[in-house]
Protein backbone atom coordinates (compact mmCIF):
# COMPACT_ATOMS: atom_id res chain seq x y z
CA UNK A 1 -0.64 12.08 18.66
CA UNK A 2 1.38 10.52 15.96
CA UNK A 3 -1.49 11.67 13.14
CA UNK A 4 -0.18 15.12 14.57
CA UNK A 5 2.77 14.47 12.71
CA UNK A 6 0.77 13.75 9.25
CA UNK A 7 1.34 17.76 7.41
CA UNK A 8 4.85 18.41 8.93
CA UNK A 9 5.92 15.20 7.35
CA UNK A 10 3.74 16.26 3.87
CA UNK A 11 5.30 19.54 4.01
CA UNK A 12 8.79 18.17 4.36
CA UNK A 13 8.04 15.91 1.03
CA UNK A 14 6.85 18.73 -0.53
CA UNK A 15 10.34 20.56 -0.22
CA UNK A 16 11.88 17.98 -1.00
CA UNK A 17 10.46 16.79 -3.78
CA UNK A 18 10.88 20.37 -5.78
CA UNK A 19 14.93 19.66 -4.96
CA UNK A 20 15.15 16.23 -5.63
CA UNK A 21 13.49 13.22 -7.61
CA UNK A 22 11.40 11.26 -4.97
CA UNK A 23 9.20 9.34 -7.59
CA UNK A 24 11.18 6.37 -6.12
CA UNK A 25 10.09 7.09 -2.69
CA UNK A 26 6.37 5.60 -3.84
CA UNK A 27 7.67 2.09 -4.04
CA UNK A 28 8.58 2.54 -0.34
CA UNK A 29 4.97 3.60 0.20
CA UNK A 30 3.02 1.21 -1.95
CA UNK A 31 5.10 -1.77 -0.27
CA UNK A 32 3.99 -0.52 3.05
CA UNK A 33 0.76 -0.61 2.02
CA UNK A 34 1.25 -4.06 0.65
CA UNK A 35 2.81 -5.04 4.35
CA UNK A 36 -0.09 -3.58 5.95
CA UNK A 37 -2.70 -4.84 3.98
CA UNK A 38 -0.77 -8.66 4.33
CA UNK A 39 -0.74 -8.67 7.69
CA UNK A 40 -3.96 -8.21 8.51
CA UNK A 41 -5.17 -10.00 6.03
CA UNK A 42 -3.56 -13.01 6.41
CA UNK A 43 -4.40 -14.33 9.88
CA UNK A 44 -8.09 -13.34 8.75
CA UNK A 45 -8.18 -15.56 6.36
CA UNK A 46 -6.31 -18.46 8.18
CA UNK A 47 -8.92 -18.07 11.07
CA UNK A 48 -11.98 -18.30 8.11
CA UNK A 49 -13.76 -21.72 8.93
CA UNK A 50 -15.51 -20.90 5.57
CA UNK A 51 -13.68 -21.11 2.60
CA UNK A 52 -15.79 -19.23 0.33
CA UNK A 53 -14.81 -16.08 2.66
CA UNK A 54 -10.90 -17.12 2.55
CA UNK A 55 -10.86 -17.28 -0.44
CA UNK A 56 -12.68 -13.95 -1.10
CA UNK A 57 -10.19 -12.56 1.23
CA UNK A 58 -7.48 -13.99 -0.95
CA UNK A 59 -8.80 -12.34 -4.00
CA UNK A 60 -9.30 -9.33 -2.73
CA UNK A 61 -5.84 -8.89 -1.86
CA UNK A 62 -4.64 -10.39 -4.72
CA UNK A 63 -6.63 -7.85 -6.77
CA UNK A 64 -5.25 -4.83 -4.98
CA UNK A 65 -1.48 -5.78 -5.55
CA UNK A 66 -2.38 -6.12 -9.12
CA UNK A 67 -4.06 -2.65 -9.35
CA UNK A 68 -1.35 -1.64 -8.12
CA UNK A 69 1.40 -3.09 -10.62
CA UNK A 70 -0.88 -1.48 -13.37
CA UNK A 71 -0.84 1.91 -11.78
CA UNK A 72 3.10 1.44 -11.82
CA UNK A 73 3.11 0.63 -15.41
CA UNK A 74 0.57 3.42 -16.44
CA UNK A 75 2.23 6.12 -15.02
CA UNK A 76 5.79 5.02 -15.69
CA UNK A 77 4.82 5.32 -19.51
């Protein structure tokens, strides 16, 4: 029911975005991403009796925040 929601809510930012400047608005996205991706993440790993797999975890996570600060500085230039 709530995906329902998904193209009302793309059309709105649409509109809204030929009005205003909403480039900020993707730092509100990306860090819910982050939050998302953290908090499922991290009881994974702290349940990982292996450490070769927590630490994969780790990296993996670690690598998607940092694609994600060079996306921010490759389109901000």
């Amino acid at each position: 029911m709530s995906a329902l929601t998904f193209p009302a809510g793309a059309l709105l930012a649409y509109v809204v975005s030929q009005r205003f400047e909403v480039s900020g608005l993707v730092l509100f996205g990306a860090g819910n991403f982050v939050y998302i991706a953290a908090s499922d993440l991290v009881p994974e790993i702290k349940s990982q009796k292996s450490l070769l797999r927590s630490l994969l975890h780790f990296c993996s996570l670690a690598a998607g925040v940092v694609i994600m600060f060079l996306l921010a500085y490759g389109f901000d230039k």
